[in-house]
PDB file of N, CA and C in Angstrom:
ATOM      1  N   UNK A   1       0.830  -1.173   0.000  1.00  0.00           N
ATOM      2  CA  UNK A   1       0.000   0.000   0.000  1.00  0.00           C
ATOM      3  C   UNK A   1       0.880   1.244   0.000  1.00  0.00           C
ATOM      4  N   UNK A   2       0.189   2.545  -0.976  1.00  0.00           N
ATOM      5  CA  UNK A   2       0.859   3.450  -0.863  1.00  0.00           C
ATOM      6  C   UNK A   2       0.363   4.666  -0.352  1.00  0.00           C
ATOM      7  N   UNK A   3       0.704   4.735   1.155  1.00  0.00           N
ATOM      8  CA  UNK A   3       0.423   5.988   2.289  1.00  0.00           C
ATOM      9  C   UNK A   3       0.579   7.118   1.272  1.00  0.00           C
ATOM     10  N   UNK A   4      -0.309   8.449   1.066  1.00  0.00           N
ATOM     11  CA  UNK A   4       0.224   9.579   0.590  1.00  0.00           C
ATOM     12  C   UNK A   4       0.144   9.570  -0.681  1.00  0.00           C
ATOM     13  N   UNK A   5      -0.503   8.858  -1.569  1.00  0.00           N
ATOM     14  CA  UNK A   5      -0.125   8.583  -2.921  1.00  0.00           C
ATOM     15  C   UNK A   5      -1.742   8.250  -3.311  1.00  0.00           C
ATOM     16  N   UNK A   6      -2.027   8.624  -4.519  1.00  0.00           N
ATOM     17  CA  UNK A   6      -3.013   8.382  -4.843  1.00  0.00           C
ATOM     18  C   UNK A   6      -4.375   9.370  -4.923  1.00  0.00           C
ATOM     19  N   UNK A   7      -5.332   9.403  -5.407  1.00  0.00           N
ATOM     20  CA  UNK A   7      -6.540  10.176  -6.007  1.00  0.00           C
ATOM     21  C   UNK A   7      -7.098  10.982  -4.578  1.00  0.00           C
ATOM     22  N   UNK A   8      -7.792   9.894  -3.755  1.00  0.00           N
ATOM     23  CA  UNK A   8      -7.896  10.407  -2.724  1.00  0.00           C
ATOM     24  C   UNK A   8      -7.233  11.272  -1.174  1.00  0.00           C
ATOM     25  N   UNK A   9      -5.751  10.946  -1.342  1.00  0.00           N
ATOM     26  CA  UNK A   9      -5.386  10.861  -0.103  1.00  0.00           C
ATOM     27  C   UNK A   9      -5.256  12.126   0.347  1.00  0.00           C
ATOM     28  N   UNK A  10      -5.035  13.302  -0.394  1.00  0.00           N
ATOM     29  CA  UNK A  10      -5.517  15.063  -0.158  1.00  0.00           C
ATOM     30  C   UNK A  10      -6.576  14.809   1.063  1.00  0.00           C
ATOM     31  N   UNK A  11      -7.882  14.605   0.586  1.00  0.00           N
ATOM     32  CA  UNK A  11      -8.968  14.641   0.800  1.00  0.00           C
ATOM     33  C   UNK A  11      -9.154  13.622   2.259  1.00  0.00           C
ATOM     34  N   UNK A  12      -8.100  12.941   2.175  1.00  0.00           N
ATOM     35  CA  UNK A  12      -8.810  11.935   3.888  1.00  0.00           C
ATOM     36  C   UNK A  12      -7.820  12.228   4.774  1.00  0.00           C
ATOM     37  N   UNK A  13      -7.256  13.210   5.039  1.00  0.00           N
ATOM     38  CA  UNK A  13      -7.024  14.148   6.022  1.00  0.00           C
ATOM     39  C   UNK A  13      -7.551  14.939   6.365  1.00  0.00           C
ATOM     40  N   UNK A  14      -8.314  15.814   5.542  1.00  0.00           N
ATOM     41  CA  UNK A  14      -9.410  16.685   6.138  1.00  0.00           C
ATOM     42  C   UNK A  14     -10.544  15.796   6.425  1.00  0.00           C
ATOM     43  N   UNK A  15     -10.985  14.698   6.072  1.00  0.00           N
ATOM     44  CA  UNK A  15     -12.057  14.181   6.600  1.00  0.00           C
ATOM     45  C   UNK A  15     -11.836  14.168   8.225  1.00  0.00           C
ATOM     46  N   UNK A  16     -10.607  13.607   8.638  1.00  0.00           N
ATOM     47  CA  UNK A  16      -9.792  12.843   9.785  1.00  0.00           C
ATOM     48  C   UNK A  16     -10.240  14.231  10.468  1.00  0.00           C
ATOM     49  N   UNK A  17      -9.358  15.820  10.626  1.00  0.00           N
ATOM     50  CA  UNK A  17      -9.609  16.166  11.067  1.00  0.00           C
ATOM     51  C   UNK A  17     -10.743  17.182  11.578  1.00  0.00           C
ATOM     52  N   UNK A  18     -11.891  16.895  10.066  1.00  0.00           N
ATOM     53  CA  UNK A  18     -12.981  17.471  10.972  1.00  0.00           C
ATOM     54  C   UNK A  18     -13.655  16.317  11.731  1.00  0.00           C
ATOM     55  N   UNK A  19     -13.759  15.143  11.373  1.00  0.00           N
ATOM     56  CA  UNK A  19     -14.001  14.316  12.457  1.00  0.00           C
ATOM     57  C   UNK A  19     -13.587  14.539  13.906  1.00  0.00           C
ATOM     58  N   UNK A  20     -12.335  15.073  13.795  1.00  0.00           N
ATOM     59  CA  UNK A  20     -12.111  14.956  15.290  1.00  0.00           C
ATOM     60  C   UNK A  20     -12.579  16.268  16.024  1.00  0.00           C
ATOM     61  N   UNK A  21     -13.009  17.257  14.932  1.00  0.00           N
ATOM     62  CA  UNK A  21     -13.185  18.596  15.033  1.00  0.00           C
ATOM     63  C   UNK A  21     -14.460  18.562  15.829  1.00  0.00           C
ATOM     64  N   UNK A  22     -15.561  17.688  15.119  1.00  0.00           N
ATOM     65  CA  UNK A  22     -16.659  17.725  15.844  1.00  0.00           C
ATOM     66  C   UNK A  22     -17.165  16.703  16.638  1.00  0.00           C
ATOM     67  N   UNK A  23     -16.118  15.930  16.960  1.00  0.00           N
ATOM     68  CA  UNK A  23     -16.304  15.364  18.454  1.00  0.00           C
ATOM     69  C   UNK A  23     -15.989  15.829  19.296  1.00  0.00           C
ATOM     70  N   UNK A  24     -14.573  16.592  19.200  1.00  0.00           N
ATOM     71  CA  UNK A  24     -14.442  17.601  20.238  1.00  0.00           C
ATOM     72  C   UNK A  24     -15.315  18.452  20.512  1.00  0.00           C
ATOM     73  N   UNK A  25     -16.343  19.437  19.919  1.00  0.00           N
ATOM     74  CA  UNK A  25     -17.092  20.196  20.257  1.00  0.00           C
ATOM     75  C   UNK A  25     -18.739  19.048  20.389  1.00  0.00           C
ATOM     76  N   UNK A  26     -18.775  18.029  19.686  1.00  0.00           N
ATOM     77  CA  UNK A  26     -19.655  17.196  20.862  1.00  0.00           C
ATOM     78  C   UNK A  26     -19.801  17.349  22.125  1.00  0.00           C
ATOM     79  N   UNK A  27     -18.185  16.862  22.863  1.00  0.00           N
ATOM     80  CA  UNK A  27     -17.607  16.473  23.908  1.00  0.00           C
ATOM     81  C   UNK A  27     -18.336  17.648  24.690  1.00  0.00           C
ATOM     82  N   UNK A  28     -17.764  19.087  23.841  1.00  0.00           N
ATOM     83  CA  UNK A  28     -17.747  19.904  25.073  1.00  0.00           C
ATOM     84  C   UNK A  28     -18.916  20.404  25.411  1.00  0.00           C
ATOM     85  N   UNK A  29     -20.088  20.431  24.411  1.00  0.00           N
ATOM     86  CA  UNK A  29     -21.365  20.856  24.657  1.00  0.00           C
ATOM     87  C   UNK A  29     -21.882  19.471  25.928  1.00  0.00           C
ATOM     88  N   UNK A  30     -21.335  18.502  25.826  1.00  0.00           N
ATOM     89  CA  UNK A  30     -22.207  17.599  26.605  1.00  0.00           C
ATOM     90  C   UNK A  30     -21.308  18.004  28.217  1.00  0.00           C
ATOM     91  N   UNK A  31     -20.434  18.058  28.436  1.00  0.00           N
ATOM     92  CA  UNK A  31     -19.392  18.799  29.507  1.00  0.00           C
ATOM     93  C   UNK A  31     -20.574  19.790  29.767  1.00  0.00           C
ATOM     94  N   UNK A  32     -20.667  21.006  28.817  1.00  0.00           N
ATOM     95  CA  UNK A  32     -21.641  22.135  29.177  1.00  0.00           C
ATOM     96  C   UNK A  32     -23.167  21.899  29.518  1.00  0.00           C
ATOM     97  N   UNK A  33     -23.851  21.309  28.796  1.00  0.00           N
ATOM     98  CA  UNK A  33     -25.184  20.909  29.375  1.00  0.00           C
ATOM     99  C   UNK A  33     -25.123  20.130  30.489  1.00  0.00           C
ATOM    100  N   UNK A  34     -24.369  18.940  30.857  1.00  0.00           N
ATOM    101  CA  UNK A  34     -24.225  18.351  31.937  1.00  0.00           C
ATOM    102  C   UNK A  34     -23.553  18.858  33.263  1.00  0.00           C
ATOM    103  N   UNK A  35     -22.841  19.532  32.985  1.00  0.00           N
ATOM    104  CA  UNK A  35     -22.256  20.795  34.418  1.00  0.00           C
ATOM    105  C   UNK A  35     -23.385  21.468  34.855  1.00  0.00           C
ATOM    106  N   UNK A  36     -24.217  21.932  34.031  1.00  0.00           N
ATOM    107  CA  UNK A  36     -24.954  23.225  34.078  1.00  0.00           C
ATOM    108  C   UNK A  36     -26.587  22.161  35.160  1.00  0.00           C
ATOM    109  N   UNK A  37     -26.138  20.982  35.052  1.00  0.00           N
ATOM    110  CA  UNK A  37     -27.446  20.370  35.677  1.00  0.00           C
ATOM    111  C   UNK A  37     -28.140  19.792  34.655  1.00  0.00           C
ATOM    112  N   UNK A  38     -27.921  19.899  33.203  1.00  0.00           N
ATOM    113  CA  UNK A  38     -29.125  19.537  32.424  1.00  0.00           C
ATOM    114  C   UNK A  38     -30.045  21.151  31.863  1.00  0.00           C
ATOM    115  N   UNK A  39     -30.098  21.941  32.799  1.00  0.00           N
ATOM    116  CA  UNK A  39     -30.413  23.110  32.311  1.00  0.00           C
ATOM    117  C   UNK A  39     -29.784  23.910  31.041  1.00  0.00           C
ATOM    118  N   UNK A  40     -30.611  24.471  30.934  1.00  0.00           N
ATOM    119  CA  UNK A  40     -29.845  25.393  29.171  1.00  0.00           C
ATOM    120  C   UNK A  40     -30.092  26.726  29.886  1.00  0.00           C
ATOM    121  N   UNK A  41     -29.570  27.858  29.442  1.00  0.00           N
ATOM    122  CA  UNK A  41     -29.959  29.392  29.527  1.00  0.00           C
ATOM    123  C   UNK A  41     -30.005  29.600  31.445  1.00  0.00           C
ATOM    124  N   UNK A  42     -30.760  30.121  31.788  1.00  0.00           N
ATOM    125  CA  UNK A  42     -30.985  31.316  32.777  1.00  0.00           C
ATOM    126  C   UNK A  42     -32.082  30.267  33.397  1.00  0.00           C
ATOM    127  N   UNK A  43     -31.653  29.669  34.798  1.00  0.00           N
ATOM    128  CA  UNK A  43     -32.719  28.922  35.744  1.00  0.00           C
ATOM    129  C   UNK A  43     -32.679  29.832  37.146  1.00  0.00           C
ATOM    130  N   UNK A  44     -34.112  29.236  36.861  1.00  0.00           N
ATOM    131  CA  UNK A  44     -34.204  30.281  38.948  1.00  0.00           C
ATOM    132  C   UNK A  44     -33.561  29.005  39.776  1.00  0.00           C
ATOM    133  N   UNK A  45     -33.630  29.617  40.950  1.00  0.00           N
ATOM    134  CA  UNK A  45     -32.854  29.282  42.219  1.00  0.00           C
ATOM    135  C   UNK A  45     -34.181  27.962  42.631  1.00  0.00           C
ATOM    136  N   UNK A  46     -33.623  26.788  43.016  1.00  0.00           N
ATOM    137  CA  UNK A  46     -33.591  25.818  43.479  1.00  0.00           C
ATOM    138  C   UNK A  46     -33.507  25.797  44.768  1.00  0.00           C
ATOM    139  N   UNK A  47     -33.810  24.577  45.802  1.00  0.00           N
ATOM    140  CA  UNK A  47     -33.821  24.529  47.109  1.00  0.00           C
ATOM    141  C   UNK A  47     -32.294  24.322  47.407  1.00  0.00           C
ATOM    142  N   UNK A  48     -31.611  24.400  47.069  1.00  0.00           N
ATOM    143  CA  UNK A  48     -30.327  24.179  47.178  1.00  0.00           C
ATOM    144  C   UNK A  48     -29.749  25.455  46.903  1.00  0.00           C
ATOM    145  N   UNK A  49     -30.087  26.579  46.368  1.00  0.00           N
ATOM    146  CA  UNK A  49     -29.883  27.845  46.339  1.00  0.00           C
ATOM    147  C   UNK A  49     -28.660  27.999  45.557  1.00  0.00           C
ATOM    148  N   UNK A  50     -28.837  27.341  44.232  1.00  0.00           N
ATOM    149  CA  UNK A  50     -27.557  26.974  43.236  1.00  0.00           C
ATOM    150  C   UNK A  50     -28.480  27.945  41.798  1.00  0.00           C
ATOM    151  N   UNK A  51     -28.427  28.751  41.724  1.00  0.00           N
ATOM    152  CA  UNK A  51     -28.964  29.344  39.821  1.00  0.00           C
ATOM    153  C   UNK A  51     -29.042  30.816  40.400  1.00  0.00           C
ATOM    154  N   UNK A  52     -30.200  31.490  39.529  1.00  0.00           N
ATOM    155  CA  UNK A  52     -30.363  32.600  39.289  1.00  0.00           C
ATOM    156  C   UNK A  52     -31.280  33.197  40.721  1.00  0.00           C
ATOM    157  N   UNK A  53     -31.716  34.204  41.122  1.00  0.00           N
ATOM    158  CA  UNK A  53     -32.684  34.885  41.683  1.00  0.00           C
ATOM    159  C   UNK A  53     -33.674  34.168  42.099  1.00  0.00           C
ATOM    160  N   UNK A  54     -34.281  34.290  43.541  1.00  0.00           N
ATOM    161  CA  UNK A  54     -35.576  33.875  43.865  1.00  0.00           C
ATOM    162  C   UNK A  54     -36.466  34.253  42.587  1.00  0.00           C
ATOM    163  N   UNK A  55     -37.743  33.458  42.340  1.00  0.00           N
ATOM    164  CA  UNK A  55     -38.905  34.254  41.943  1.00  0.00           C
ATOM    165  C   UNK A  55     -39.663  35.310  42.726  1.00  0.00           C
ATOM    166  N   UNK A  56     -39.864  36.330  41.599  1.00  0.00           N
ATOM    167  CA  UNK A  56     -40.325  37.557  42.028  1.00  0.00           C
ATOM    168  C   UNK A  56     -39.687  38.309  42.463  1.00  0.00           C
ATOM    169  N   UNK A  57     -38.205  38.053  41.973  1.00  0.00           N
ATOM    170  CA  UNK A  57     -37.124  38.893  42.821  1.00  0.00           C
ATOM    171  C   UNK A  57     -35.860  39.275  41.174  1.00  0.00           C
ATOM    172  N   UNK A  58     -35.525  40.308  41.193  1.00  0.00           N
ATOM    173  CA  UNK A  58     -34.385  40.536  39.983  1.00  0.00           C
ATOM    174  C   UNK A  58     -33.349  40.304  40.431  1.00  0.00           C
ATOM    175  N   UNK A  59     -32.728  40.438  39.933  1.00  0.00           N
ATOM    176  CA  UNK A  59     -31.110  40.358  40.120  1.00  0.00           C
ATOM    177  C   UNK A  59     -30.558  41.370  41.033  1.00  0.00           C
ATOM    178  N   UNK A  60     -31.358  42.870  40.378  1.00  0.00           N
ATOM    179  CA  UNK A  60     -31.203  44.002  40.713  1.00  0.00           C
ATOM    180  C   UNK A  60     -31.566  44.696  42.295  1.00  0.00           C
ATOM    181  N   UNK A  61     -32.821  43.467  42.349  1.00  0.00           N
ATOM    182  CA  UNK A  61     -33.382  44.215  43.452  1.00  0.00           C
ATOM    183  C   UNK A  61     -32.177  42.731  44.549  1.00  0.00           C
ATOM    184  N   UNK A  62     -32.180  41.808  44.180  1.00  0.00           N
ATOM    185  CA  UNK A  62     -31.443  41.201  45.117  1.00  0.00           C
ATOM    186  C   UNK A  62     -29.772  41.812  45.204  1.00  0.00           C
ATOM    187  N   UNK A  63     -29.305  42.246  44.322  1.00  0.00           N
ATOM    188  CA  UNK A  63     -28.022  43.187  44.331  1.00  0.00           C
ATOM    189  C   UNK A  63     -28.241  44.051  45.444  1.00  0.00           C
ATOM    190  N   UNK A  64     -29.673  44.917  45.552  1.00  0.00           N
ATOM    191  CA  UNK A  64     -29.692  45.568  46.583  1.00  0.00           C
ATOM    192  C   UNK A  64     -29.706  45.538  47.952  1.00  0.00           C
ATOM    193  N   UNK A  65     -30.933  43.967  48.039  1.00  0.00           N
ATOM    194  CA  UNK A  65     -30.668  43.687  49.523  1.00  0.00           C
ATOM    195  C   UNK A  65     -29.094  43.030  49.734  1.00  0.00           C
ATOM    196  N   UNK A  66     -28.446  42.606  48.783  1.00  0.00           N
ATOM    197  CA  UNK A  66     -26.921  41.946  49.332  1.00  0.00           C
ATOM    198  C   UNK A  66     -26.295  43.691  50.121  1.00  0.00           C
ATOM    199  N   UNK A  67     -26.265  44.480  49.244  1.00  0.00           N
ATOM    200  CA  UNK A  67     -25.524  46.191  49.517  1.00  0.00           C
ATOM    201  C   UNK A  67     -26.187  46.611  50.837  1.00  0.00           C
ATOM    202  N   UNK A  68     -27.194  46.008  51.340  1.00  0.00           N
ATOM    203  CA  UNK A  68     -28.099  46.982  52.144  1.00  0.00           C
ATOM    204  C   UNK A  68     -27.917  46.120  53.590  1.00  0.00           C
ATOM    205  N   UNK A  69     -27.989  44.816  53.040  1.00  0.00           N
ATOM    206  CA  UNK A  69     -27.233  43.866  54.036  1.00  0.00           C
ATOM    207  C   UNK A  69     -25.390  44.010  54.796  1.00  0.00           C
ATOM    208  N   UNK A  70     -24.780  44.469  53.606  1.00  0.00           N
ATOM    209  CA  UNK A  70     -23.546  44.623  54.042  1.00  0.00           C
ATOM    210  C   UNK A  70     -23.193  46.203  54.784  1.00  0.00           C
ATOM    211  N   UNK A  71     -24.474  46.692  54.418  1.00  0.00           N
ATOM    212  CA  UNK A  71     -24.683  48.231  55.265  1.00  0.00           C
ATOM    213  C   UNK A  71     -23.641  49.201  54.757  1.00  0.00           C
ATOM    214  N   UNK A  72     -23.919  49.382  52.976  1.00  0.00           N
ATOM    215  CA  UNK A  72     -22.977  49.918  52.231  1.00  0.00           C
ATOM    216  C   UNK A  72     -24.730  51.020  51.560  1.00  0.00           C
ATOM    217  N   UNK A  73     -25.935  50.739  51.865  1.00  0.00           N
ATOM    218  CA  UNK A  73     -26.895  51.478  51.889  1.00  0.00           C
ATOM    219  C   UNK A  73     -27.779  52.233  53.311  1.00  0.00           C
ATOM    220  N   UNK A  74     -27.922  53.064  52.972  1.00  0.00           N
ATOM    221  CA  UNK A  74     -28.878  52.877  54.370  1.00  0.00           C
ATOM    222  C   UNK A  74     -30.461  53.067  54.185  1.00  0.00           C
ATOM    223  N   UNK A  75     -31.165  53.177  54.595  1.00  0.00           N
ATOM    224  CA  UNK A  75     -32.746  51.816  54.735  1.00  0.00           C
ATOM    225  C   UNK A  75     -33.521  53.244  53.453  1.00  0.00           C
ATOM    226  N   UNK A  76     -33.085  54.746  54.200  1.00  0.00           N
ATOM    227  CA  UNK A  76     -33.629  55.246  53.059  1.00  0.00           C
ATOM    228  C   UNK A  76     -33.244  55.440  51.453  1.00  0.00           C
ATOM    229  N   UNK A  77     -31.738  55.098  51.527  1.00  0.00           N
ATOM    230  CA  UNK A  77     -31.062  54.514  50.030  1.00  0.00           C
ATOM    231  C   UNK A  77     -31.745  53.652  49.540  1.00  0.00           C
ATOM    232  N   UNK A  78     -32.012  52.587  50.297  1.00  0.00           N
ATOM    233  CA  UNK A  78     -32.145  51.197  49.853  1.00  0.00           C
ATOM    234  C   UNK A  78     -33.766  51.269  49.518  1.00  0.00           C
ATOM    235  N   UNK A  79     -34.529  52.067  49.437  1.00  0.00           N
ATOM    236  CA  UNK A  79     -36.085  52.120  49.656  1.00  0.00           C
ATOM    237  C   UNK A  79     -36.303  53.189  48.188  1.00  0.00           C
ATOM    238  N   UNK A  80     -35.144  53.810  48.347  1.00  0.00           N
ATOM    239  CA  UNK A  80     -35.674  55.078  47.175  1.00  0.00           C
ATOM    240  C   UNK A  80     -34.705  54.218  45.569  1.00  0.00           C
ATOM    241  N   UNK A  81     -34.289  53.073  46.301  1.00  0.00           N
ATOM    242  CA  UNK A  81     -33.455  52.851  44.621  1.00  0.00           C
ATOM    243  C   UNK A  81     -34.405  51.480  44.217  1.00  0.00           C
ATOM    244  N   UNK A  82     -35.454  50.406  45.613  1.00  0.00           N
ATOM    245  CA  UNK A  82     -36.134  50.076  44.895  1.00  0.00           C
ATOM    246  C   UNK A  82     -37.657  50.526  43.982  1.00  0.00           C
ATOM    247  N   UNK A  83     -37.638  51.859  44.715  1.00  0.00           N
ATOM    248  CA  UNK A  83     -38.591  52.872  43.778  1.00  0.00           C
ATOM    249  C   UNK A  83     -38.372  53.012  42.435  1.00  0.00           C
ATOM    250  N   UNK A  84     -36.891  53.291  42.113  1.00  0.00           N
ATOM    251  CA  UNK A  84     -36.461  53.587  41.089  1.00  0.00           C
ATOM    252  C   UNK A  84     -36.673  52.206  40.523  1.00  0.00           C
ATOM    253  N   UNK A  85     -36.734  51.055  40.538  1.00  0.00           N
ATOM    254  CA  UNK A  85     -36.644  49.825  39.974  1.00  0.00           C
ATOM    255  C   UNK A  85     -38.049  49.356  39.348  1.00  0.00           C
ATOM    256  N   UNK A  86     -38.987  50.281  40.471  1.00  0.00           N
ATOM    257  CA  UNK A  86     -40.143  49.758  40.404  1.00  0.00           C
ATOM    258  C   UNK A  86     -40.933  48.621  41.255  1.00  0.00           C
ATOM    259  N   UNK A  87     -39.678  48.254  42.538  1.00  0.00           N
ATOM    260  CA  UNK A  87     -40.391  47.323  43.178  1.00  0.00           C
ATOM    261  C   UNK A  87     -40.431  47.845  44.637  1.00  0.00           C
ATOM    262  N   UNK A  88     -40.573  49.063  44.918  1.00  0.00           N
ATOM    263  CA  UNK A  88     -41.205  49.746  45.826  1.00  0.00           C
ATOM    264  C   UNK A  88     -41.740  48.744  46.756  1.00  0.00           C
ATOM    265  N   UNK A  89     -41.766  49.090  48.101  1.00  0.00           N
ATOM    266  CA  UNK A  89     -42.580  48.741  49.275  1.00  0.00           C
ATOM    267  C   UNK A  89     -44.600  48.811  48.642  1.00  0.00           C
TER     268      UNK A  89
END
């Protein structure tokens, strides 16, 4: 047999390496969906308190109680910026 020689053999090297091209990115999407829990995109928070935001709660307004908690707001900061948010008392 002659390695390198012949009609095809250009051509079955690039086969080779997109084969391996898209198993590797197989690999890594299944790495990514399976890390992530099985979830895709943006999940709320779980009893285990592992994802995104309570429901009924933003990001934004929980950004605030973390700031207001660490007492980097004070109660009338923290009251007039969830006004501004829209989730007012």
């Amino acid at each position: 047999m002659m390695w390198g020689y012949g009609q095809g053999s250009a051509w079955m090297w690039l086969w080779g390496v997109l084969l391996i091209i898209g198993i590797v990115l197989l690999v890594l999407l299944a790495v990514r969906v399976l890390g992530n829990g099985g979830r895709v995109g943006y999940a709320s928070r779980d009893a285990s308190g592992v994802g995104g935001p309570p429901h009924g709660r933003s990001t934004a307004h929980q950004i605030l109680d973390e700031r207001f908690a660490k007492g980097e707001l004070t109660a009338d900061e923290y009251r007039e910026q969830l006004e501004v948010l829209g989730e007012g008392p």
